[in-house]
C-alpha atoms as a PDB file:
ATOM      1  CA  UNK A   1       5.221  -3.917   8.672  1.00  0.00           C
ATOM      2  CA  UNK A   2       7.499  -3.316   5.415  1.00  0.00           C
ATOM      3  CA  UNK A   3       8.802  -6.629   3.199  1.00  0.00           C
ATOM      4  CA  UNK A   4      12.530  -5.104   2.875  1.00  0.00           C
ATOM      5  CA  UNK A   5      13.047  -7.830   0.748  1.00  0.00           C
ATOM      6  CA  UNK A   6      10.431  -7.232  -1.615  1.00  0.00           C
ATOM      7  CA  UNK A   7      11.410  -3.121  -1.579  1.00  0.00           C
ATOM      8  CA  UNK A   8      15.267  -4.544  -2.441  1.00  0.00           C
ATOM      9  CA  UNK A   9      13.728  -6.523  -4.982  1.00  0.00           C
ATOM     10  CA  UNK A  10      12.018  -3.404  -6.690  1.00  0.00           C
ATOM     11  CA  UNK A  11      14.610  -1.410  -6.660  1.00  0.00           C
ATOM     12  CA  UNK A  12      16.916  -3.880  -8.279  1.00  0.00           C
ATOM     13  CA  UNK A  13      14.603  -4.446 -10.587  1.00  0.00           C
ATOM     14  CA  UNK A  14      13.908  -0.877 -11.753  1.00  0.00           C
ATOM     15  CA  UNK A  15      17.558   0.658 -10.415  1.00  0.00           C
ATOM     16  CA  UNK A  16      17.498   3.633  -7.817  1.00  0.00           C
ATOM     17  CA  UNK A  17      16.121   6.652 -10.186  1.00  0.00           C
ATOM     18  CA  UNK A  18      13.297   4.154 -11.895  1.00  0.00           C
ATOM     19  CA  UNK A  19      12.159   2.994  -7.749  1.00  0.00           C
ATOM     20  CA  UNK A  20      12.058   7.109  -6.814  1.00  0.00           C
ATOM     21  CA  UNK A  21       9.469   7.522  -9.547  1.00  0.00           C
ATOM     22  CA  UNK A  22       7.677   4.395  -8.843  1.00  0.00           C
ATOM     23  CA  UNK A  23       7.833   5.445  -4.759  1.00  0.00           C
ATOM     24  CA  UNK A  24       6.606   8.863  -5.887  1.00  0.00           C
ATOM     25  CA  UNK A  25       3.272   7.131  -7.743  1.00  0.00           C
ATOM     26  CA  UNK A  26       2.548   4.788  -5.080  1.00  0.00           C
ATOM     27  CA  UNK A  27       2.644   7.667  -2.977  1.00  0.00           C
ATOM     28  CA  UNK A  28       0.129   9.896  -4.996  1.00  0.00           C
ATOM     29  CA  UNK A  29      -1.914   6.878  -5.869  1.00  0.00           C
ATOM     30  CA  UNK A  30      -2.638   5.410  -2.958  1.00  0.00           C
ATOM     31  CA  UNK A  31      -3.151   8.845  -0.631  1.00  0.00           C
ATOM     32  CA  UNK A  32      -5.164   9.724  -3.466  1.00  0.00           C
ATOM     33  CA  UNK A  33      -7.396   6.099  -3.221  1.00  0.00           C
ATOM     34  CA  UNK A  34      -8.162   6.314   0.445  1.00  0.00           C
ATOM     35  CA  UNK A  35      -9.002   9.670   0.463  1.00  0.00           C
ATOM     36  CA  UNK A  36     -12.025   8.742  -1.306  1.00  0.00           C
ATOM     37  CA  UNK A  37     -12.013   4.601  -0.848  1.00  0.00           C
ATOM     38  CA  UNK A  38     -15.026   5.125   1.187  1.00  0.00           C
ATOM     39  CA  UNK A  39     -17.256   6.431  -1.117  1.00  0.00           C
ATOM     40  CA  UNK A  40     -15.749   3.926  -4.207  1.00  0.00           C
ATOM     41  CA  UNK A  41     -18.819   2.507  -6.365  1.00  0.00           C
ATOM     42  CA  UNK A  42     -16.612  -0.932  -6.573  1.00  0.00           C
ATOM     43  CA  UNK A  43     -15.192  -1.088  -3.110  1.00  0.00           C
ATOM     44  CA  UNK A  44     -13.730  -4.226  -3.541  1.00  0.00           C
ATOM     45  CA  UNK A  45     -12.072  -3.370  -6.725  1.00  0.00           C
ATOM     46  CA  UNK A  46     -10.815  -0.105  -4.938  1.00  0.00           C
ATOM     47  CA  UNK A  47      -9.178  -2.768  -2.182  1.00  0.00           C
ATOM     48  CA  UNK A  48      -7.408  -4.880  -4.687  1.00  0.00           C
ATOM     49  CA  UNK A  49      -6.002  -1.914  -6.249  1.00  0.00           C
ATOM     50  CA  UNK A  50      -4.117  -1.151  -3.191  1.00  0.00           C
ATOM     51  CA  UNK A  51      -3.901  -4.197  -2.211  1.00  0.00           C
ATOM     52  CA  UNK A  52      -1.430  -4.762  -5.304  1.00  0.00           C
ATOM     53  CA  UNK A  53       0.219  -1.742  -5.234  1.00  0.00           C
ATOM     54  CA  UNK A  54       1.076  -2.258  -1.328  1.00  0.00           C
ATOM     55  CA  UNK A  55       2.603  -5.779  -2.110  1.00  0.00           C
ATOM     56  CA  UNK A  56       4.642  -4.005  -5.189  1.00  0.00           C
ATOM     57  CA  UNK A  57       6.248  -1.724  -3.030  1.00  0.00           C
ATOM     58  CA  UNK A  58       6.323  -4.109   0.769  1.00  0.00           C
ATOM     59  CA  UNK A  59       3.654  -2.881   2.599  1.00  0.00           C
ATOM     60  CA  UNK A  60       3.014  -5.697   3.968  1.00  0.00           C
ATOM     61  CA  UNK A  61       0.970  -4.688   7.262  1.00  0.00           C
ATOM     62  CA  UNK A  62      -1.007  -2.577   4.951  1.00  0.00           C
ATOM     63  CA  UNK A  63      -1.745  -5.191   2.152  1.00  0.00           C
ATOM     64  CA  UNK A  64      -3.111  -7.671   4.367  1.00  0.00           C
ATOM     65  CA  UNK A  65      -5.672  -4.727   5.957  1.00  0.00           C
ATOM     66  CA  UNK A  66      -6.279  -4.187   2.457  1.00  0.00           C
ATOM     67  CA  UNK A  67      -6.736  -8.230   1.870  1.00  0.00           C
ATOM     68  CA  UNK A  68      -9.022  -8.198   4.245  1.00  0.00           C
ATOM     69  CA  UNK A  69     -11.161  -5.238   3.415  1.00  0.00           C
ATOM     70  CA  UNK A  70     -11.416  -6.987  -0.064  1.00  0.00           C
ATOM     71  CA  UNK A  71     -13.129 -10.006   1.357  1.00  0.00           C
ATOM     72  CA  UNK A  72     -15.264  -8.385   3.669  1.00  0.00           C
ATOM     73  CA  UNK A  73     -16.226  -6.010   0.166  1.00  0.00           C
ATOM     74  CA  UNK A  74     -17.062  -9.374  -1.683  1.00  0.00           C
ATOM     75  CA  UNK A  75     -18.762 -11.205   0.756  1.00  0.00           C
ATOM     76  CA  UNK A  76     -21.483  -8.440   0.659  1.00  0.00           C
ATOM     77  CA  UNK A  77     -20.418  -6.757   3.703  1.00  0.00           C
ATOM     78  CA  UNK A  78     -18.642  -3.144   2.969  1.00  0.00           C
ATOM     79  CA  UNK A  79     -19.814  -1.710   6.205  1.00  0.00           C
ATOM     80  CA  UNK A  80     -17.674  -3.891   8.010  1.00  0.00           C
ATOM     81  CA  UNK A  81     -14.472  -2.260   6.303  1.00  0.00           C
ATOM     82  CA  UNK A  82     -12.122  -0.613   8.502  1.00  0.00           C
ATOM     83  CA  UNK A  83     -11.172   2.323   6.559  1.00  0.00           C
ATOM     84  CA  UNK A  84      -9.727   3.993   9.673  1.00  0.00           C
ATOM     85  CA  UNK A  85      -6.978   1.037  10.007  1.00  0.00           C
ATOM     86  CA  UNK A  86      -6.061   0.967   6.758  1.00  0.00           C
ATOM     87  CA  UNK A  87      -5.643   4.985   6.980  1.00  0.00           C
ATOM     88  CA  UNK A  88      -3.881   4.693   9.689  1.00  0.00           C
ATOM     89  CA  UNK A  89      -1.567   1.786   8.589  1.00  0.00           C
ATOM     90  CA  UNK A  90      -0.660   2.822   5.340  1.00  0.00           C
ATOM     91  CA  UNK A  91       0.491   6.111   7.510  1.00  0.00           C
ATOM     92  CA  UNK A  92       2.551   4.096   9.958  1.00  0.00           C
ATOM     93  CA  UNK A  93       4.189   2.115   6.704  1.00  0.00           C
ATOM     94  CA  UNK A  94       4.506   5.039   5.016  1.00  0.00           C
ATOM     95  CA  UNK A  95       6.831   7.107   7.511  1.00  0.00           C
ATOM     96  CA  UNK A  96       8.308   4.043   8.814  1.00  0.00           C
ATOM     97  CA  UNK A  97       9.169   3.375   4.817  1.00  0.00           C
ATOM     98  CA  UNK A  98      10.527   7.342   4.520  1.00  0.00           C
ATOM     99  CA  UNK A  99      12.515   6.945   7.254  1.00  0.00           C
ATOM    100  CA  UNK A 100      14.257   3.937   6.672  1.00  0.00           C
ATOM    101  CA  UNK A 101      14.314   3.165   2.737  1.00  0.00           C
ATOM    102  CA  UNK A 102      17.554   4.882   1.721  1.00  0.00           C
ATOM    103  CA  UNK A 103      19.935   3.273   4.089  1.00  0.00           C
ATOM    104  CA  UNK A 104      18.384   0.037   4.123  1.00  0.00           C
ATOM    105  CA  UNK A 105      18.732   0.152  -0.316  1.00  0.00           C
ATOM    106  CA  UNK A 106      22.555   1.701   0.304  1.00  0.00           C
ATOM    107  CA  UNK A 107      23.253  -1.793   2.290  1.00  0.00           C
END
């Protein structure tokens, strides 16, 4: 469900205060996005903004719901987008992420 590689990467990359702030934006951005994804005039846009902001961070689960929503958005066919899933697996990413993320970075 969560690339710890690719969160150990980020953080790394950015150092422990710069990775809270970025946490913090993904957070606000992306509850923000799918609170009104469904009603997006670019859907598929909308998708590959989370989309990339889900692999920044290791949502991996998530990402590839969001991959997939994408395609489906392209292909013509928006009405077969799950937004319920991806709701509901950003959520189980998301507390599965809180829960875990500062002892798996303290390793």
């Amino acid at each position: 469900m969560i690339d710890w590689d690719k969160v150990q990467e980020l953080a790394e990359d950015v150092g422990r205060d710069g990775f809270d702030d970025v946490l913090d934006l993904f957070l606000q951005e992306v509850e923000t996005a799918l609170q009104t994804i469904a009603m997006a005039d670019d859907l598929e846009a909308a998708l590959h903004f989370l989309k990339g902001c889900a692999l920044n961070l290791g949502f991996a689960d998530f990402a590839s719901l969001c991959a997939k929503g994408e395609t489906l958005a392209a292909r013509g066919r928006p009405d077969e987008v799950d937004f319920t899933a991806l709701t509901r697996a950003y959520a189980e990413s998301r507390d599965i992420f809180l829960a875990e993320y500062v002892a798996r970075l303290a390793a």
